[in-house]
N, C-alpha and C. Protein backbone atom coordinates (compact mmCIF):
# COMPACT_ATOMS: atom_id res chain seq x y z
N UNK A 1 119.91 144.66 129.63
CA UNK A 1 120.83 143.71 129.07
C UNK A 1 122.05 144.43 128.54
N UNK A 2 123.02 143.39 128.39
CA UNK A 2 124.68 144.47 128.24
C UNK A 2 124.58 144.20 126.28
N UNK A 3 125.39 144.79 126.22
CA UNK A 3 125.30 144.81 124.76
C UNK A 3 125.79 143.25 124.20
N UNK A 4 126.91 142.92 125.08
CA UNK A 4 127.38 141.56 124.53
C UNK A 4 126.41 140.40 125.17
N UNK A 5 125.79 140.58 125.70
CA UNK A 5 124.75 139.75 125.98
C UNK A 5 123.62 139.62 124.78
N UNK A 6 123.37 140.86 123.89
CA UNK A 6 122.23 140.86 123.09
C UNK A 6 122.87 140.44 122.03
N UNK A 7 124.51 140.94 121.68
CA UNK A 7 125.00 139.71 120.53
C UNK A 7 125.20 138.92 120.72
N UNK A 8 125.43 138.26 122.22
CA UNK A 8 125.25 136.78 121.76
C UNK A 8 124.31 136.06 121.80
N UNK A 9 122.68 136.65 122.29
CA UNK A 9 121.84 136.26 122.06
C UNK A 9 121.33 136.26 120.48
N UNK A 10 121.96 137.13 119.51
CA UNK A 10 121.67 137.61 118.25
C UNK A 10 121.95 136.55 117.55
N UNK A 11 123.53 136.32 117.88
CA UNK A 11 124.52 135.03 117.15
C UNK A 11 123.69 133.92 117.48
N UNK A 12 123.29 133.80 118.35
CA UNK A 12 123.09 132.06 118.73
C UNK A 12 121.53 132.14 118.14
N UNK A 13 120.74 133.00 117.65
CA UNK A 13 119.33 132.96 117.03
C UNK A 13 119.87 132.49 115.63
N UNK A 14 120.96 133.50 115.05
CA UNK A 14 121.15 133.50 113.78
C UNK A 14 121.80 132.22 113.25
N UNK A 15 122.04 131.56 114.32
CA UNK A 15 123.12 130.63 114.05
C UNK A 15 121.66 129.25 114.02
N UNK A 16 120.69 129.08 114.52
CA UNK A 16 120.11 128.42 115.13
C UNK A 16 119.01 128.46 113.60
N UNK A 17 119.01 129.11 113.07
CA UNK A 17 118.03 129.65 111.93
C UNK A 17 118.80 129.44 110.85
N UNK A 18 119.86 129.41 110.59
CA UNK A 18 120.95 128.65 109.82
C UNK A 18 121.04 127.57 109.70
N UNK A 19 121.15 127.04 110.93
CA UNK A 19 121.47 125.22 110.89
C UNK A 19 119.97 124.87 110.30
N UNK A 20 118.68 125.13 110.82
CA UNK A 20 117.67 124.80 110.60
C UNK A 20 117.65 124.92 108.92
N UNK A 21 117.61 125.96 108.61
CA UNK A 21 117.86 126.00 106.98
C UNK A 21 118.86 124.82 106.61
N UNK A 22 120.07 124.85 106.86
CA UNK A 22 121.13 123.70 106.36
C UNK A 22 120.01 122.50 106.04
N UNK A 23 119.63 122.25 107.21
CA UNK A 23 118.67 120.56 107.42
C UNK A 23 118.12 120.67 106.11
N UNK A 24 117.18 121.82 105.97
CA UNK A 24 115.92 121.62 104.92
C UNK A 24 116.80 121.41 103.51
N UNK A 25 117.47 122.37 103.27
CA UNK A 25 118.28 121.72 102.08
C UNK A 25 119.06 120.85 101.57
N UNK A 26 119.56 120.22 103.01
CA UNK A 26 119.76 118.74 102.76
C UNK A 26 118.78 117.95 102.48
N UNK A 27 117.85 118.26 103.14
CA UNK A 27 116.27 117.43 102.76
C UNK A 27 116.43 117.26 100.97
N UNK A 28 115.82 118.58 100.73
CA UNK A 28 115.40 118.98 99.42
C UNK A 28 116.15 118.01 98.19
N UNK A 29 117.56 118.69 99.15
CA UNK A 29 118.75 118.32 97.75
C UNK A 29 118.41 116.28 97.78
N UNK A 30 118.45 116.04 98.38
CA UNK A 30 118.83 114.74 98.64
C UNK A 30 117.13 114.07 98.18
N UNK A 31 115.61 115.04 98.28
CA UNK A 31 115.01 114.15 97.87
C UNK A 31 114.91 114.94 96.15
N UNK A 32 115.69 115.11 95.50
CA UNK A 32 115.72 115.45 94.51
C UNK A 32 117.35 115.30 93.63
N UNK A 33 117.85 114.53 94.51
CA UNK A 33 119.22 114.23 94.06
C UNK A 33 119.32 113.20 92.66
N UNK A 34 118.57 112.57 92.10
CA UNK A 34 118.59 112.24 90.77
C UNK A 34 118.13 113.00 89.37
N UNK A 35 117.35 113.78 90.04
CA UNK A 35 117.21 114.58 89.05
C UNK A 35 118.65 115.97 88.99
N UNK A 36 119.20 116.21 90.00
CA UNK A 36 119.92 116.76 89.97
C UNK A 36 121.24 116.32 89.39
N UNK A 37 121.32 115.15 89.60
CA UNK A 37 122.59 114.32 89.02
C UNK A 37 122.20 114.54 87.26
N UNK A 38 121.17 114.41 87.21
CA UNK A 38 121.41 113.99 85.48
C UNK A 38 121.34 115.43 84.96
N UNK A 39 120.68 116.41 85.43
CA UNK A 39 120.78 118.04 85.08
C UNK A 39 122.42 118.33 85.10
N UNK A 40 123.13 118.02 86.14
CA UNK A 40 124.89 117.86 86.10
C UNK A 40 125.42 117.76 85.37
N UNK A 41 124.86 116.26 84.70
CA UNK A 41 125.49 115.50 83.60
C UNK A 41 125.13 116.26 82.78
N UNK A 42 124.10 116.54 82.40
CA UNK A 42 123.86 117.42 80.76
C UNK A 42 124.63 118.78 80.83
N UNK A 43 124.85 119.42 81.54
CA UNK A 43 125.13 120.59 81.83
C UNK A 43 126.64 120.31 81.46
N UNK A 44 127.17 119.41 82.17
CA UNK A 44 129.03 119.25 81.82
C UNK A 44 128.93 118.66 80.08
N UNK A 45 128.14 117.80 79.10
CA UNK A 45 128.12 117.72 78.11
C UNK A 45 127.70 119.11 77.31
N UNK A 46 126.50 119.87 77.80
CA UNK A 46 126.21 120.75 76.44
C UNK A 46 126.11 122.02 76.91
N UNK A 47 126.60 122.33 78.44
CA UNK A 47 126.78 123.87 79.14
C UNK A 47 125.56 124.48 78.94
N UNK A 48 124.47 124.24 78.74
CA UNK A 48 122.96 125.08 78.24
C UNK A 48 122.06 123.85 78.41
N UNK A 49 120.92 124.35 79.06
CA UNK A 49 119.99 123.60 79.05
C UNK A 49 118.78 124.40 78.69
N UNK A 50 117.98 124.39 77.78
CA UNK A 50 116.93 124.74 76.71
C UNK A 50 116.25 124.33 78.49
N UNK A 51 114.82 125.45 78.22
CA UNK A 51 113.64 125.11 79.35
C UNK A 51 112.78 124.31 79.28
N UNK A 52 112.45 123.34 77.92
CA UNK A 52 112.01 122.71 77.39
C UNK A 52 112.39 121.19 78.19
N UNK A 53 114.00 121.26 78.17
CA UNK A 53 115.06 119.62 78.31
C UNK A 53 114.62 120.01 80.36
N UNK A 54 114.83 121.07 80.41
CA UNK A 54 115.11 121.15 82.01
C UNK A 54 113.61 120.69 82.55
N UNK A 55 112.83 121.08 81.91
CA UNK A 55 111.19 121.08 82.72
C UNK A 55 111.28 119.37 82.57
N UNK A 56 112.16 118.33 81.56
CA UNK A 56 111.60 117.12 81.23
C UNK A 56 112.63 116.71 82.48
N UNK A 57 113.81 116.91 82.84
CA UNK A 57 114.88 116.81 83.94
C UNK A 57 114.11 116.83 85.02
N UNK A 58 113.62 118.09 85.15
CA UNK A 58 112.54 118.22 86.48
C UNK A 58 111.30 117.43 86.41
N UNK A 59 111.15 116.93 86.07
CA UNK A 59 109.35 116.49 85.39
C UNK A 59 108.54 117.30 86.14
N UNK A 60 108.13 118.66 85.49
CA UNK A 60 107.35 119.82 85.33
C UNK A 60 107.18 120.52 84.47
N UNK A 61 105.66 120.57 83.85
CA UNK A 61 105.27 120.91 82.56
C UNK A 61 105.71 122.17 82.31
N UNK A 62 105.38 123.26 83.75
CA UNK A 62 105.88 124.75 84.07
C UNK A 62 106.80 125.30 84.87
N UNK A 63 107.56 125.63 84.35
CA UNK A 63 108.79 125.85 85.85
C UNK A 63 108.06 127.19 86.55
N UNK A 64 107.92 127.94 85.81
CA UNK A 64 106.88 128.85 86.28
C UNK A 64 106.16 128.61 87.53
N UNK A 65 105.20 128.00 87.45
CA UNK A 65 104.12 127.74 88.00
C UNK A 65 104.42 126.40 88.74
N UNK A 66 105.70 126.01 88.55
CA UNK A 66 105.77 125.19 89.70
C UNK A 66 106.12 125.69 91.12
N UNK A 67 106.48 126.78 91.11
CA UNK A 67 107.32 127.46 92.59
C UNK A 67 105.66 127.88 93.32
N UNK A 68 104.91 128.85 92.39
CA UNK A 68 103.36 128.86 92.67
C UNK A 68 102.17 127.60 93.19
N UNK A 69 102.50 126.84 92.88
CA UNK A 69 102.33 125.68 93.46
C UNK A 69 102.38 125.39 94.34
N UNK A 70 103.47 125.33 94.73
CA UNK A 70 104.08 125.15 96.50
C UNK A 70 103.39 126.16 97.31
N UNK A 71 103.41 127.04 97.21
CA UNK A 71 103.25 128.21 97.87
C UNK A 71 101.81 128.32 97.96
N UNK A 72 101.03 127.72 97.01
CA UNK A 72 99.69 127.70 97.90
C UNK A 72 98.77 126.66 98.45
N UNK A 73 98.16 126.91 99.40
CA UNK A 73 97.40 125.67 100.38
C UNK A 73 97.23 124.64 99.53
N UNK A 74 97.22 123.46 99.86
CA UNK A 74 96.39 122.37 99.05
C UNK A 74 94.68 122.77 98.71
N UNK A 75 94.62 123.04 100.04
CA UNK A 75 92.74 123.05 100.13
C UNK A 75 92.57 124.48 99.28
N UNK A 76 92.85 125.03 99.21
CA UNK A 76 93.19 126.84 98.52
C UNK A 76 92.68 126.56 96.61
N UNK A 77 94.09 125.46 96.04
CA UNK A 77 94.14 125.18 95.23
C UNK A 77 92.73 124.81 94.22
N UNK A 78 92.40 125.16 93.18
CA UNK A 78 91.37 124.83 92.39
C UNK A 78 92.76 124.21 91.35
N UNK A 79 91.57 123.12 90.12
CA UNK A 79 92.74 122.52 89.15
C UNK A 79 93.05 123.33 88.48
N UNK A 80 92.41 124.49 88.01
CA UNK A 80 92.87 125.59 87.15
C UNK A 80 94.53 125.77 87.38
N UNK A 81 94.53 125.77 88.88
CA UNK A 81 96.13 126.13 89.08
C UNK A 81 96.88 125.05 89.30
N UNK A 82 97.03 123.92 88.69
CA UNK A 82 98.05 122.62 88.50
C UNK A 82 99.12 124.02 87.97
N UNK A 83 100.46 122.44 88.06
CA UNK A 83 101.61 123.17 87.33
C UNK A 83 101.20 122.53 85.46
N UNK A 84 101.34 123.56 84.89
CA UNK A 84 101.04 123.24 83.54
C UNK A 84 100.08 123.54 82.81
N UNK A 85 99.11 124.15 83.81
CA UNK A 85 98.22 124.36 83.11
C UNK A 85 97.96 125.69 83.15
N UNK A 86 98.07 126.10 81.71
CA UNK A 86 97.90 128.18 81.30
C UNK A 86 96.72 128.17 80.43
């Protein structure tokens, strides 16, 4: 293969793995777009959000342990590891 053949096979992967990402965070943003709106709003009133106000914004007991969450199987999961619970 010529070299400009393997970048543009490179570009059009990278580009293709991009858009795919774009999608998901439109997903995300959009199924989480009210909570994001009102985190906005507080943020332009009091520039700081305590982790306390944000976890009630997010409704999640642990911000922590919410990303841990995701990340493991459902079936994996015992209740020990809910979000919230230490």
């Amino acid at each position: 293969m010529s070299q400009r053949l393997v970048q543009t096979c490179i570009g059009l992967e990278v580009k293709a793995i991009l858009t795919e990402a774009h999608g998901k965070v439109k997903e995300i943003v959009a199924a989480h777009r009210p909570s994001l709106e009102e985190l906005a709003q507080r943020l332009l009133k009091k520039e700081v959000v305590e982790r306390p106000e944000l976890q009630a914004i997010l409704k999640v007991v642990n911000i922590d342990r919410a990303k841990e969450k995701k990340s493991v199987a459902p079936s994996r999961q015992s209740p020990e590891k809910g979000i919230g619970r230490d």
